[in-house]
Protein backbone atom coordinates (compact mmCIF):
# COMPACT_ATOMS: atom_id res chain seq x y z
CA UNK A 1 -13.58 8.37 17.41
CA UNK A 2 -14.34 6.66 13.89
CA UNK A 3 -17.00 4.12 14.02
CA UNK A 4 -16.80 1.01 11.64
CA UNK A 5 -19.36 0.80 9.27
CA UNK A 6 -20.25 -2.48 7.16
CA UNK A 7 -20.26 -1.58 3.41
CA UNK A 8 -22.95 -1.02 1.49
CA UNK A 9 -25.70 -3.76 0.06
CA UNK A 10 -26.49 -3.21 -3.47
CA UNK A 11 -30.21 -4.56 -5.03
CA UNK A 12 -30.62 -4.91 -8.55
CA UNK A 13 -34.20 -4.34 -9.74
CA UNK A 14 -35.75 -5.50 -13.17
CA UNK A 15 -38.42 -3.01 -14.47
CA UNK A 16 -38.26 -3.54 -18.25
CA UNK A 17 -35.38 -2.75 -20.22
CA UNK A 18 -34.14 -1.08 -16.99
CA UNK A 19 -31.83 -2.18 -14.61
CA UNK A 20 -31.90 0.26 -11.65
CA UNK A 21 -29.76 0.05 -8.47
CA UNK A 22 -29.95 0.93 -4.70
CA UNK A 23 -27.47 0.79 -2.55
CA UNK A 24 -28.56 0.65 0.85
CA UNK A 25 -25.85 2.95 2.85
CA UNK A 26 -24.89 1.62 5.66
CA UNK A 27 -25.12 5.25 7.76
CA UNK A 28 -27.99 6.73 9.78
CA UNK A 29 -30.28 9.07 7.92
CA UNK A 30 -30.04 12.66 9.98
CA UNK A 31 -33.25 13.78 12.01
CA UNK A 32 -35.08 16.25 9.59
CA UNK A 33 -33.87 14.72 6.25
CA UNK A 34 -35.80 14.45 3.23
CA UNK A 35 -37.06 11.45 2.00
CA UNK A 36 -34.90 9.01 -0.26
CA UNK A 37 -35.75 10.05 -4.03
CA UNK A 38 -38.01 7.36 -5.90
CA UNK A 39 -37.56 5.93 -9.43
CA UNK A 40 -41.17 7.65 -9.86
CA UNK A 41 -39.46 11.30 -9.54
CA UNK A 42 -36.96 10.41 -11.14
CA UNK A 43 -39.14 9.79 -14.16
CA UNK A 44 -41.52 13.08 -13.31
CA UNK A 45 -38.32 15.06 -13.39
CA UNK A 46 -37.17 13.71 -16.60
CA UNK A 47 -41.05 14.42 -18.37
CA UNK A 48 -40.78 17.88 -16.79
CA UNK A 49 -37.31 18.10 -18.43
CA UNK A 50 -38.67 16.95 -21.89
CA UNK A 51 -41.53 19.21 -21.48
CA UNK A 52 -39.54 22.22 -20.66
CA UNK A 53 -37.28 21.52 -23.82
CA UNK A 54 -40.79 21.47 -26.25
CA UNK A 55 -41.68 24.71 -24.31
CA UNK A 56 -38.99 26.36 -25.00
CA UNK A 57 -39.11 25.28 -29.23
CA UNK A 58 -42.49 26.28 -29.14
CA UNK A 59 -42.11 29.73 -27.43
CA UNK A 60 -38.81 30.60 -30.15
CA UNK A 61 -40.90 29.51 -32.71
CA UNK A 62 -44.24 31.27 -31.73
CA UNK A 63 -42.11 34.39 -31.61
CA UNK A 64 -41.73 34.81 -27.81
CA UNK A 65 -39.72 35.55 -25.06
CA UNK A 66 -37.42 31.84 -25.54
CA UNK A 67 -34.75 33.34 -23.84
CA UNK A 68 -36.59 33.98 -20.35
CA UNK A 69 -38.23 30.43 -21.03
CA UNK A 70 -34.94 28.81 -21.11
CA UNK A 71 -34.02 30.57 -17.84
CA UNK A 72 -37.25 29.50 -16.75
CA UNK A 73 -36.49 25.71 -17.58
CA UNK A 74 -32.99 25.76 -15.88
CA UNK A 75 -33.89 28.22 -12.73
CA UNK A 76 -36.72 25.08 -12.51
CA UNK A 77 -34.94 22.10 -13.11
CA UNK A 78 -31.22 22.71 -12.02
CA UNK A 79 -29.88 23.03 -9.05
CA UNK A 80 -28.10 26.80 -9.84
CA UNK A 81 -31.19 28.59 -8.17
CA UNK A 82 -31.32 25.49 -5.56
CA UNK A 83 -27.43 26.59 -4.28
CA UNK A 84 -26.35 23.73 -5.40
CA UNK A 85 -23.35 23.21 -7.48
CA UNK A 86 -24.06 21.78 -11.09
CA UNK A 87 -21.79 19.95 -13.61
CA UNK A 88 -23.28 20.55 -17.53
CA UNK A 89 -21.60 18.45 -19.96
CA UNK A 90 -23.52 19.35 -23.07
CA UNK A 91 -23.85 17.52 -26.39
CA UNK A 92 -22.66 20.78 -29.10
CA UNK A 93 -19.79 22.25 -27.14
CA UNK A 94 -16.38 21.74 -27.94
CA UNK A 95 -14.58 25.08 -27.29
CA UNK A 96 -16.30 25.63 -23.91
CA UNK A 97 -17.29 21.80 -23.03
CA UNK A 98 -18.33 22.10 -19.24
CA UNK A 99 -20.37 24.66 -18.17
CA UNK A 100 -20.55 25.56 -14.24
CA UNK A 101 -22.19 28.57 -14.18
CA UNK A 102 -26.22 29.22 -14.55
CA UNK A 103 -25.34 31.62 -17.34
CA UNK A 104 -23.21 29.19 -19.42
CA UNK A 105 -25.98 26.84 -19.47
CA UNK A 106 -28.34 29.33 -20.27
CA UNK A 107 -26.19 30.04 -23.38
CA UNK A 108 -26.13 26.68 -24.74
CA UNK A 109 -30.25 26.07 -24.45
CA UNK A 110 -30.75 29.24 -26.10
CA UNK A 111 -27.76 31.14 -27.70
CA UNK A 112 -26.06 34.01 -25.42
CA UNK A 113 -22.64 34.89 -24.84
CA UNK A 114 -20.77 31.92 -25.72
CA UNK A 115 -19.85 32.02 -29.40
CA UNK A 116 -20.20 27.98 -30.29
CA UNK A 117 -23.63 28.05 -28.91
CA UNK A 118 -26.14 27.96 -31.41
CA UNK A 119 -29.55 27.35 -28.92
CA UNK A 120 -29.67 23.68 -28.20
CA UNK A 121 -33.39 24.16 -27.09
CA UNK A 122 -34.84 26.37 -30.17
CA UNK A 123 -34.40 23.61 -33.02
CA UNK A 124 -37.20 23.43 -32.03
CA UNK A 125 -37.99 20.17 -31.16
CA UNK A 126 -41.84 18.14 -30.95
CA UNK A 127 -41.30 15.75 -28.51
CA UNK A 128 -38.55 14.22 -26.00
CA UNK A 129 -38.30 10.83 -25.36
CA UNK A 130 -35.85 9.09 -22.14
CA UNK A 131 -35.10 5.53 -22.31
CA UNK A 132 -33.33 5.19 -18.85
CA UNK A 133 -30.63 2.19 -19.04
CA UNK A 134 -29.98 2.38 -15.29
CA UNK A 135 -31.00 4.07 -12.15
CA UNK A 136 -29.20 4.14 -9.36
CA UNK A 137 -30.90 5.15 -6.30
CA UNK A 138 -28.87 6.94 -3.10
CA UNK A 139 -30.15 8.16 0.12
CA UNK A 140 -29.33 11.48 -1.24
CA UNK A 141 -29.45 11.67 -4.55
CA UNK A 142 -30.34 9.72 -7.94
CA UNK A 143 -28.24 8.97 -11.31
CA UNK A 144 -30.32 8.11 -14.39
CA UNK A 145 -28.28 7.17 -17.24
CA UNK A 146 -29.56 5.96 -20.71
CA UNK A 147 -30.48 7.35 -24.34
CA UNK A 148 -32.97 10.04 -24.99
CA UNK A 149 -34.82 10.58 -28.31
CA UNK A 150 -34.83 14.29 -29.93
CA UNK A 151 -38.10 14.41 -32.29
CA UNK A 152 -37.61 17.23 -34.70
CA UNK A 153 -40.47 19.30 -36.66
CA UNK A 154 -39.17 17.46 -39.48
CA UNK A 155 -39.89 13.75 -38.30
CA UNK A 156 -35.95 13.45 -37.93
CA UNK A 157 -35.00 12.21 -34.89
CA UNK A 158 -31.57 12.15 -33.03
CA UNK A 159 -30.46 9.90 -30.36
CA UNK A 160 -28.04 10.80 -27.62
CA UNK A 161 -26.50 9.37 -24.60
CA UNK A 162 -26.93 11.07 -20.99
CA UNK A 163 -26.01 10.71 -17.41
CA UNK A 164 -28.03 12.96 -15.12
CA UNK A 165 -27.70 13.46 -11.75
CA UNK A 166 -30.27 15.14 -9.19
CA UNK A 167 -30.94 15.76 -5.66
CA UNK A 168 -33.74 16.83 -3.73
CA UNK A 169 -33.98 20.91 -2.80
CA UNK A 170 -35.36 22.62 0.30
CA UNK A 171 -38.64 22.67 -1.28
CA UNK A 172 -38.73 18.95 -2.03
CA UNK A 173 -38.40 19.03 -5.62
CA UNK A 174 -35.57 17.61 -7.74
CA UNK A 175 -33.11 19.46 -9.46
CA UNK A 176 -30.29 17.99 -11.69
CA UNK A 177 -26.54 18.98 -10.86
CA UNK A 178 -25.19 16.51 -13.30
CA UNK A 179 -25.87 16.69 -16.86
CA UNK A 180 -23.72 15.17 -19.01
CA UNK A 181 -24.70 14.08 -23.05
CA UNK A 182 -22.98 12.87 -25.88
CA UNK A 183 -23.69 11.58 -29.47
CA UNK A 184 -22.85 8.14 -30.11
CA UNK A 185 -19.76 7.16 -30.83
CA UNK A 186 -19.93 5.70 -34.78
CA UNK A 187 -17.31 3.54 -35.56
């Protein structure tokens, strides 16, 4: 039998420029399952993200391994290695937009086997900056959505638009499986 279920309450939340929102669902958490993510991992993630990006610059442009760094940054931060299925939407791809596979991802941070990808991650870039517009918080997941702030070696910096997505792992951690970033649209 179906029980009825009272929809969900929504709470809006002021913290600076942000608006963030949780929706208190209306079902029963399970018996074993992880705690509800926090605006404060959300951010953690995203500085991990940032600083996994830098990392990855820095190691191409020391001369090092940058293509087992980049697999490093996604095995660490995505949900491929999780099990978890992951939507990539990234900025430079046109003739392969969405990527679904570890690999394809892989290719865009830091060139590989699809042609159009030129290494997103090797620019290399000095610092990464997220400016989150809106958070909204689920019993099960979190959606961040905002502009982030490439800083280049040459003081140039570039802003795009992103929606990420993440959910918690076994281990506790969060790993994105939405990624999705654009340039703004000029008019």
């Amino acid at each position: 039998s179906f029980t009825s279920l009272s929809p969900p309450r929504y709470r809006k939340h002021k913290m600076g420029n942000c608006l963030t929102s949780t929706v208190d669902e209306p079902e029963p958490t399970r018996e074993g399952a992880s705690a509800p993510i926090t605006e404060k991992e959300v951010k953690a993630a995203q500085d991990a993200w940032a600083a996994g990006v830098v990392r990855v610059g820095k190691v191409y442009t020391d001369g090092g391994d940058f293509k087992a760094a980049g697999k490093e940054v996604l095995d660490d931060l995505y949900g491929f290695a999780s099990g978890f299925a992951v939507l990539f939407k990234p900025t430079k791809a046109a003739d392969q937009a969405i990527r679904l596979k570890e690999s394809e991802a892989v290719s865009y941070f830091v060139t590989g086997h699809i042609p159009e990808d030129k290494g997103f991650a090797i620019t290399p870039f000095t610092d990464v900056r997220f400016d989150n517009k809106g958070t909204l918080l689920l019993s099960d997941s979190a959606t961040a959505m905002g502009e982030y702030y490439f800083a280049d070696a040459g003081d140039g910096i570039t802003k795009v638009e992103y929606t990420f997505q993440y959910r918690r792992a076994a281990d506790g951690s969060l790993k994105i499986v939405v990624h999705h970033s654009s340039i703004p649209y000029k008019k």
